[in-house]
Protein backbone atom coordinates (compact mmCIF):
# COMPACT_ATOMS: atom_id res chain seq x y z
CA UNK A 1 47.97 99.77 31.98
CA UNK A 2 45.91 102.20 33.47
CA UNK A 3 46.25 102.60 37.72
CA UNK A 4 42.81 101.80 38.32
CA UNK A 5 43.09 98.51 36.21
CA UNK A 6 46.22 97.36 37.59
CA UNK A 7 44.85 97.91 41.29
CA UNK A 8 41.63 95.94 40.68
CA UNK A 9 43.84 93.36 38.90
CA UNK A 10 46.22 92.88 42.12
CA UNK A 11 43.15 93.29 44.52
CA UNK A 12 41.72 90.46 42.56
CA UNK A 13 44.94 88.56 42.71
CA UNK A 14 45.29 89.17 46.41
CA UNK A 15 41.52 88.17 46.76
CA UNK A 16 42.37 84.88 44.94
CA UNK A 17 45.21 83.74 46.94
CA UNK A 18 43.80 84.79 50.26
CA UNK A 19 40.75 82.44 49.07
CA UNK A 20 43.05 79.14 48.11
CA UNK A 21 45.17 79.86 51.30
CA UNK A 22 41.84 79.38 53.08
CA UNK A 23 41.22 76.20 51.41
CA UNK A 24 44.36 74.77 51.57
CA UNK A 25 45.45 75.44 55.40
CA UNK A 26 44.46 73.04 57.34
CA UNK A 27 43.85 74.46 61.05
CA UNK A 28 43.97 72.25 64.60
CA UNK A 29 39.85 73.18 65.57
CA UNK A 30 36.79 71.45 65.51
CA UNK A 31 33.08 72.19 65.09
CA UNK A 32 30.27 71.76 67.52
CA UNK A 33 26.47 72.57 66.27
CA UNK A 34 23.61 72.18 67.28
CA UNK A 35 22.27 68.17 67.44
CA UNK A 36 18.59 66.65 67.04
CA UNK A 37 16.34 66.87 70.10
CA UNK A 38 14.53 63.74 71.26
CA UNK A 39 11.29 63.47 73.48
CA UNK A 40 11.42 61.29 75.76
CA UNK A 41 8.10 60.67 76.15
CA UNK A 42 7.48 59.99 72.79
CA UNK A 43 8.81 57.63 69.84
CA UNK A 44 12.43 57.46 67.98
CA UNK A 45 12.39 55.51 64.61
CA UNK A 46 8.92 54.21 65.52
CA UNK A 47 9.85 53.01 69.09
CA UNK A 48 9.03 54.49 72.25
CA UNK A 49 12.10 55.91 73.64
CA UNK A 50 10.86 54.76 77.14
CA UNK A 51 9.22 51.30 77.72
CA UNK A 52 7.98 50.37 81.38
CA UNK A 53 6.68 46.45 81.56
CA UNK A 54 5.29 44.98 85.08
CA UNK A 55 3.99 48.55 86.44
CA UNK A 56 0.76 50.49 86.03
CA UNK A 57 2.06 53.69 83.62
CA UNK A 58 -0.12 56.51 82.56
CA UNK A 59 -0.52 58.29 79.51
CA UNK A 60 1.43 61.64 78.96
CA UNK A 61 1.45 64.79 76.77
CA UNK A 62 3.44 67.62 75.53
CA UNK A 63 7.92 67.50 76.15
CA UNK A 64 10.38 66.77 78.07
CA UNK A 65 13.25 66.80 75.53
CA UNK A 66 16.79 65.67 75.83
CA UNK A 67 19.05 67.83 73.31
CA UNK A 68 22.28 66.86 71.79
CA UNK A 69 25.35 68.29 70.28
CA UNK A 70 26.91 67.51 66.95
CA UNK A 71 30.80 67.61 66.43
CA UNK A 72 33.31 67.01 63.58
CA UNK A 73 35.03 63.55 63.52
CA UNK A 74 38.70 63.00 65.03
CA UNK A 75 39.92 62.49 61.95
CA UNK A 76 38.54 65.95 60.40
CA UNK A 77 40.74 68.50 59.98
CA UNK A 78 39.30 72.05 58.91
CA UNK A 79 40.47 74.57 56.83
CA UNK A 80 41.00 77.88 57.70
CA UNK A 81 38.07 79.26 55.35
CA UNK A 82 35.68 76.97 57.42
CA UNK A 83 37.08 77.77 60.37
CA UNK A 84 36.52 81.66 60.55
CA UNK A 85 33.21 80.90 58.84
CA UNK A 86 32.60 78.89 61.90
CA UNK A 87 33.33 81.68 64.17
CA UNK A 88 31.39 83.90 62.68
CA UNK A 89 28.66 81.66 62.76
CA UNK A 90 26.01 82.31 65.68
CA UNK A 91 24.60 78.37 65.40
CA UNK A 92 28.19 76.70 65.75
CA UNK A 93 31.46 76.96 67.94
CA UNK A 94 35.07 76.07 66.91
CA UNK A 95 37.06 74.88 69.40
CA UNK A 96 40.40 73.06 69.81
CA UNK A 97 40.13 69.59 68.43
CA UNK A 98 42.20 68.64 71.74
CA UNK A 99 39.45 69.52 73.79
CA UNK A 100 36.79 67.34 71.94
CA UNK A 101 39.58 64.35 71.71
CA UNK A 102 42.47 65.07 74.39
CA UNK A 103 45.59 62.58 74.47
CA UNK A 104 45.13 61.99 70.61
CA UNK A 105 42.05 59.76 71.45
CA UNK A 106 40.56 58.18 68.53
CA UNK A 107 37.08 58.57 66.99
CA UNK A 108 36.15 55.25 67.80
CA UNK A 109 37.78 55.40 71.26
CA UNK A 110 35.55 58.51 72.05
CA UNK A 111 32.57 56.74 70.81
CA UNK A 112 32.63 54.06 72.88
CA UNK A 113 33.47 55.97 75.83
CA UNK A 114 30.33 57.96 75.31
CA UNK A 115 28.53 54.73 74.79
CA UNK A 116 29.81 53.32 78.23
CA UNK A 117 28.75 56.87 79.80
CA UNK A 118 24.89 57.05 78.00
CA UNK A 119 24.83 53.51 79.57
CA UNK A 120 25.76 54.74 82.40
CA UNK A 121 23.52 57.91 83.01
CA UNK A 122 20.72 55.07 82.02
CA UNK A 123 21.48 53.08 84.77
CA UNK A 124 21.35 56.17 87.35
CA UNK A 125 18.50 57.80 85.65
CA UNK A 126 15.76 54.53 86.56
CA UNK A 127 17.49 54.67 90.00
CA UNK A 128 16.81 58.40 90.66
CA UNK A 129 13.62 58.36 89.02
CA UNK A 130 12.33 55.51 91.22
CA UNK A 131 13.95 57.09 94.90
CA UNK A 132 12.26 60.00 93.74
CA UNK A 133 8.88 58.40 93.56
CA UNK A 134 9.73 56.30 96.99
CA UNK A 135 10.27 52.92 95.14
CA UNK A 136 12.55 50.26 96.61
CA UNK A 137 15.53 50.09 94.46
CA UNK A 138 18.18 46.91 95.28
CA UNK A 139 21.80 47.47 94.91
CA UNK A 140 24.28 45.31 95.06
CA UNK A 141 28.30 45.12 94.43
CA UNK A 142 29.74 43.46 91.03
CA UNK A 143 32.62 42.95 89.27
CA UNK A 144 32.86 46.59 86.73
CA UNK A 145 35.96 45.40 84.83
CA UNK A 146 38.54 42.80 85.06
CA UNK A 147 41.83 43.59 83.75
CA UNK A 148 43.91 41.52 81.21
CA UNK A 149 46.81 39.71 82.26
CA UNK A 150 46.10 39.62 85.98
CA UNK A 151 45.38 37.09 88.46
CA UNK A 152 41.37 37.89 88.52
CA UNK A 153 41.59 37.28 84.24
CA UNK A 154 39.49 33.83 83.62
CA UNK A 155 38.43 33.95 87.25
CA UNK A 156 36.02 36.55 88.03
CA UNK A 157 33.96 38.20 84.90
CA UNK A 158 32.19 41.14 84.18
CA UNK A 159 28.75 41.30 85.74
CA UNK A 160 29.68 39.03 89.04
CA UNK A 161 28.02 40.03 92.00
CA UNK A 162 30.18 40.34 95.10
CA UNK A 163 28.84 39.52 98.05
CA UNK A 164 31.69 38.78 99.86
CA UNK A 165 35.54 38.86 100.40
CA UNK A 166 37.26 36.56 102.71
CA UNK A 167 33.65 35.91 104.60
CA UNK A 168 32.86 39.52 104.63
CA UNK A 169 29.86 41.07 103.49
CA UNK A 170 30.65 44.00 100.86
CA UNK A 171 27.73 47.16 101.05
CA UNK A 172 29.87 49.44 98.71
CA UNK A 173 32.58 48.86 95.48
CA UNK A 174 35.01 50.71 97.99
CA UNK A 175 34.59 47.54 100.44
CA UNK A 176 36.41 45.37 98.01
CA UNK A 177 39.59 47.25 97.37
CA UNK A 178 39.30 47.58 101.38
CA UNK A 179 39.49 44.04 101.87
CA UNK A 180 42.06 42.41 99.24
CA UNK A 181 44.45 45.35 100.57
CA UNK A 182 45.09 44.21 103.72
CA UNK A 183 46.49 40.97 102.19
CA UNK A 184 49.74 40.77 101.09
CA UNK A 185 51.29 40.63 97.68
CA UNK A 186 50.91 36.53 97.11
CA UNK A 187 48.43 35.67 99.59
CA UNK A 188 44.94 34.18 99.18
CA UNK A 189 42.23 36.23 99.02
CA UNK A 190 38.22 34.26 98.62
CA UNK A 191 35.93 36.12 96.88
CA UNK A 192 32.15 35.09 97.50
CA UNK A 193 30.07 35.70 94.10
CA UNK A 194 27.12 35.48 92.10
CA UNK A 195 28.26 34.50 88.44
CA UNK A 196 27.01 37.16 85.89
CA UNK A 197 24.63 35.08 83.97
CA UNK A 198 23.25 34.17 87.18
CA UNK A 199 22.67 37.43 88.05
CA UNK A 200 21.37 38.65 85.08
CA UNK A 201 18.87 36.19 85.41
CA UNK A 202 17.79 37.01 88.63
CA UNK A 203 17.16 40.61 87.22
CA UNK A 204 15.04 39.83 84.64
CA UNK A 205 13.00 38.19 86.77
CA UNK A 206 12.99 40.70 89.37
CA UNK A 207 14.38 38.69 91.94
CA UNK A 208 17.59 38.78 93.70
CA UNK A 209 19.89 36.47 92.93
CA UNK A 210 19.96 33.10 94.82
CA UNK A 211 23.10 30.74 95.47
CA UNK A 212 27.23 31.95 94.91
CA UNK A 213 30.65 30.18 95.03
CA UNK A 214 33.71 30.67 95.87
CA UNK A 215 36.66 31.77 94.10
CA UNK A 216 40.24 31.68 95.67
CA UNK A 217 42.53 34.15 94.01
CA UNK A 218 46.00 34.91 94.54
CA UNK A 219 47.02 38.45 95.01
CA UNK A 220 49.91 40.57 93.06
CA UNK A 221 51.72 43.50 93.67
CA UNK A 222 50.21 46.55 92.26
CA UNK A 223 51.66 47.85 88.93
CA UNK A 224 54.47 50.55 90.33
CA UNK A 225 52.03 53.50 88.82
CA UNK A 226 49.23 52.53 91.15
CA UNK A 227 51.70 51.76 94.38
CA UNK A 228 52.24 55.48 95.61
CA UNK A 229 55.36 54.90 97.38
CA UNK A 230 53.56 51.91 99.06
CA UNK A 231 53.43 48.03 98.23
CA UNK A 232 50.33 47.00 97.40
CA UNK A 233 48.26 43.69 97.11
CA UNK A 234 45.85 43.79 93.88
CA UNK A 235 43.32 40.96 91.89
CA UNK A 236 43.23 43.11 88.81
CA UNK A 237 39.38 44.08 89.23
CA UNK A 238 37.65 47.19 89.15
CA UNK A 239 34.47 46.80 91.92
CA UNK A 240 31.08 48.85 90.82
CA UNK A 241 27.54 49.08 91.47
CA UNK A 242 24.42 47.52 89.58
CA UNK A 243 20.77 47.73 90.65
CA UNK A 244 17.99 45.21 90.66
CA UNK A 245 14.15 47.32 89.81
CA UNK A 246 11.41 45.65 90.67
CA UNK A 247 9.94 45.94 87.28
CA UNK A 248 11.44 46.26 83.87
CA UNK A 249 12.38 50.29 82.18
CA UNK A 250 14.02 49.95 78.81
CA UNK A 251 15.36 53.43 77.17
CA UNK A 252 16.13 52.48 73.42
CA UNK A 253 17.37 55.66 71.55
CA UNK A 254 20.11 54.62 68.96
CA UNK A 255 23.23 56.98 67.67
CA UNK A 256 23.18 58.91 71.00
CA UNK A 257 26.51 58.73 73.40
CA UNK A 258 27.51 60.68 76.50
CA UNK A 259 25.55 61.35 80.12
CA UNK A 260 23.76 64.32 79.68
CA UNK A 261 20.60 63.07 79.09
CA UNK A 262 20.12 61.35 82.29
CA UNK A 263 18.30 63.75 83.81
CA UNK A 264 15.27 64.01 81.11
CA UNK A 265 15.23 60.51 81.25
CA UNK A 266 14.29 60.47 85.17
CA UNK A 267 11.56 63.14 84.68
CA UNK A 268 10.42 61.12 81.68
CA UNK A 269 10.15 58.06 84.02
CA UNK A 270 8.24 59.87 86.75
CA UNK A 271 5.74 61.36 84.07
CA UNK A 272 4.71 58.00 82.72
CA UNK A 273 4.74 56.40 86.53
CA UNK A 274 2.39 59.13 88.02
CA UNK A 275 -1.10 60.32 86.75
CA UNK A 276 -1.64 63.54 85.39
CA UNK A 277 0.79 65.32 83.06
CA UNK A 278 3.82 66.40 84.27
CA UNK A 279 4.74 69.09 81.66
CA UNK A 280 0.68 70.48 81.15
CA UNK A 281 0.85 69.64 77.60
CA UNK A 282 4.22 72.76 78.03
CA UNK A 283 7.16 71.95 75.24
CA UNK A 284 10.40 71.42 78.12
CA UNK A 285 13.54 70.59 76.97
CA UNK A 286 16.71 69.94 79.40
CA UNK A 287 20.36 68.87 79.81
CA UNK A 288 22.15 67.65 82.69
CA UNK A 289 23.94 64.64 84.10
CA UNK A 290 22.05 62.61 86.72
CA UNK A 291 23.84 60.48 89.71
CA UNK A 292 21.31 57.55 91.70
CA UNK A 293 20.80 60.45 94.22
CA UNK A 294 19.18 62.40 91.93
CA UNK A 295 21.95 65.61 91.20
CA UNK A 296 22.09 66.75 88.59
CA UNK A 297 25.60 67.93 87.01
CA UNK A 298 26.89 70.17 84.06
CA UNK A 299 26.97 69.16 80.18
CA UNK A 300 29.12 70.94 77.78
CA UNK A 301 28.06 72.68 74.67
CA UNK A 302 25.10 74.06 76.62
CA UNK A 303 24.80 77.34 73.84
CA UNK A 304 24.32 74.47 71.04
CA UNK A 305 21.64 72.55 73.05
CA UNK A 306 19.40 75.87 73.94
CA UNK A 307 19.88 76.56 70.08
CA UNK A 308 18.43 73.40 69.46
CA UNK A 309 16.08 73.01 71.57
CA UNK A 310 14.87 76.43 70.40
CA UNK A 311 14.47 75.07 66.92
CA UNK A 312 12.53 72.65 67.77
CA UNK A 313 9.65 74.55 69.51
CA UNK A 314 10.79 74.40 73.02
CA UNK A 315 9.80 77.24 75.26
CA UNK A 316 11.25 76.08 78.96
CA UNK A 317 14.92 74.70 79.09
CA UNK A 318 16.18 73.09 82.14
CA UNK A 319 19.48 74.31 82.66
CA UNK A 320 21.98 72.46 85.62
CA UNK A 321 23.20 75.23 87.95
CA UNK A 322 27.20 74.90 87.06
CA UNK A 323 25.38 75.93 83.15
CA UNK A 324 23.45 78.64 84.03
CA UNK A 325 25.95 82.01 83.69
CA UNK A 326 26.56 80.33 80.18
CA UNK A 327 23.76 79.91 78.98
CA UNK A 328 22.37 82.67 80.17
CA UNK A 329 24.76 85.14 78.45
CA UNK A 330 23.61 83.60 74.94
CA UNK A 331 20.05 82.61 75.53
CA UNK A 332 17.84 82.31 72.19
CA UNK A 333 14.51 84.80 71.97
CA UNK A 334 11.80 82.62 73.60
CA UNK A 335 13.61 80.33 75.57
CA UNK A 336 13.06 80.41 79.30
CA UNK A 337 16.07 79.12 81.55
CA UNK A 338 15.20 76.80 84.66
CA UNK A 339 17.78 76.08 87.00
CA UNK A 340 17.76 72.58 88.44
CA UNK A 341 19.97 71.51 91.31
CA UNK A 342 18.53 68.12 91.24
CA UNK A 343 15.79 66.13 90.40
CA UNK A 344 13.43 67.54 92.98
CA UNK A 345 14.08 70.98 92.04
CA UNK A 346 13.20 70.11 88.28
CA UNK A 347 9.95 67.99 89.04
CA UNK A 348 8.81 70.93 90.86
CA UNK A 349 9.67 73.48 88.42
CA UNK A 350 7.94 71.29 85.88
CA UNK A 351 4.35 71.28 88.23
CA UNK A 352 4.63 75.16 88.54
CA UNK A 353 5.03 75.58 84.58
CA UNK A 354 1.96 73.04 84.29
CA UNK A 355 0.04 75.51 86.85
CA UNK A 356 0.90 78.74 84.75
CA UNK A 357 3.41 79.89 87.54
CA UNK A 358 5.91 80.92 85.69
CA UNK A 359 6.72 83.96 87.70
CA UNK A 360 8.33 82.06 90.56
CA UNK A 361 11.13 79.68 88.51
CA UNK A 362 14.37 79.60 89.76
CA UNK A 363 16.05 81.20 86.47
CA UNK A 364 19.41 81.89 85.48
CA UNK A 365 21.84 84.93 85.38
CA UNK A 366 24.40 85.92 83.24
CA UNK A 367 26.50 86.97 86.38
């Protein structure tokens, strides 16, 4: 066999097995790309994505929209072929599948996680929206969780409002823990409450809630993990916050998980409370977490969300400050960075790209 043949023959060969390997090896990364981008203040499967009942709204134009990021399953494992594809690519990222599901957390655990947290980021979205805009917002103190197998279990339910332990008032979820820890492990402690269905009611009609009983419960020791060297009386309740609004702002937008939408949400919320247009007609798109104070916090996969929003016509992204060196080392052609601080900073960012002031943004910087 002539040289030449026989080296083209084993170069195929080589080729060949190099090519099954890549098939065959499975590899410990996952794949982040890219997700759909949503307006906010328009429509998702034929349903506005924001819905405001009981208050004078006015009409809007152009985008403010939120941008996602899509990511293998926990149960997909790629192969080494995909995986150097993937690096290569300039539209996805493979990372560690620990870092998308740490602790060997489940697919479904993750999704309802990011369920609990886009819930969440709702919740603190209509609150920072409305402080924003000067609108009385009513908090009050409930029951978050109640844990199984603990003295609170059949007592005290998701959804109870707190007004009281042992006769005193409660302003903040840290009041409760406060209180039922200066009891001892065994004692009584009286909890003063608003039953969740009760509540809920109250809500809904945009009233607060009238009435409450008393529970008695009997404290426990807490579980040696939580003591810290320190005995400890516990119910077996986590305390939280809800809010009462004085008029009703639904966000429906299905198959979306996580808290970094909350702050396009708020802006979306002002834009259809206020008159004029917030955005000018402009295409904005965003990221960012929101807290009921209105700052706004970093996402992750910020590179796959300016891709995105790129894609989809955007020419202004609102970037949270903790984002900004990222994203600005990889910023698509076109795209214009905004740094946002909070929600102040991006409703007046938004007015000055409505006026044609672009020059004077606060922008980003690779450094």
């Amino acid at each position: 066999m002539p040289r030449r043949t026989a080296t083209m023959l084993a170069s195929a060969l080589i080729l060949i097995v190099l090519f099954c390997a890549g098939l065959l090896i499975k590899v410990p990364y996952s794949e982040m790309s890219p997700g759909p981008t949503v307006n906010t203040l328009g429509e998702a499967r034929g349903e506005p994505v924001l819905r405001i009942t009981g208050r004078k709204t006015y009409p809007t134009s152009g985008h403010l929209n939120m941008t996602t990021v899509r990511v293998t399953g926990a149960d997909y494992r790629m192969n080494l072929g995909q995986a150097v594809w993937g690096w290569l690519a300039h539209d996805s990222i493979v990372v560690p599948h620990d870092t998308l599901y740490p602790d060997g957390k489940t697919e479904e655990q993750s999704t309802q996680e990011n369920a609990e947290e886009f819930s969440q980021s709702q919740e603190s979205a209509k609150v920072a929206a409305l402080k924003e805009l000067d609108i009385p917002v009513a908090t009050q103190v409930v029951v978050s969780t109640v844990v199984k197998g603990t003295p609170s279990e059949g007592k005290l339910h998701a959804g109870d409002v707190i007004k009281a332990v042992d006769g005193t008032a409660v302003q903040e979820p840290g009041d409760v823990a406060e209180l039922v820890t200066k009891h001892q492990p065994g004692e009584n402690v009286t909890f003063t409450i608003v039953p969740a269905k009760e509540a809920a009611a109250a809500e809904k009609a945009g009233r607060a809630p009238e009435g409450s009983r008393k529970i008695t419960i009997t404290t426990e020791k807490a579980p040696p993990a939580e003591e810290g060297g320190k005995e400890r009386a516990v119910v077996g309740i986590r305390a939280g916050t809800d809010h009462t609004f004085p008029f009703e702002i639904d966000i429906e937008l299905a198959d979306v998980g996580g808290p970094s939408a909350g702050l396009m949400f708020s802006l979306g919320i002002i834009d259809k409370l206020t008159p004029g247009n917030l955005t000018g007609g402009k295409f904005v798109a965003g990221t960012g977490t929101i807290d009921d104070a209105g700052k706004v916090g970093p996402i992750g996969g910020i590179n796959m969300k300016l891709v995105g929003a790129r894609e989809a016509g955007a020419r202004y992204f609102l970037t949270p400050d903790d984002n900004c060196a990222s994203a600005a080392s990889d910023t698509p052609d076109g795209l214009t960075l905004v740094r946002v601080k909070n929600l102040d900073d991006a409703r007046k960012s938004l007015e000055q790209i409505s006026a044609g002031k672009t020059d004077a943004l606060p922008s980003c910087s690779a450094g």
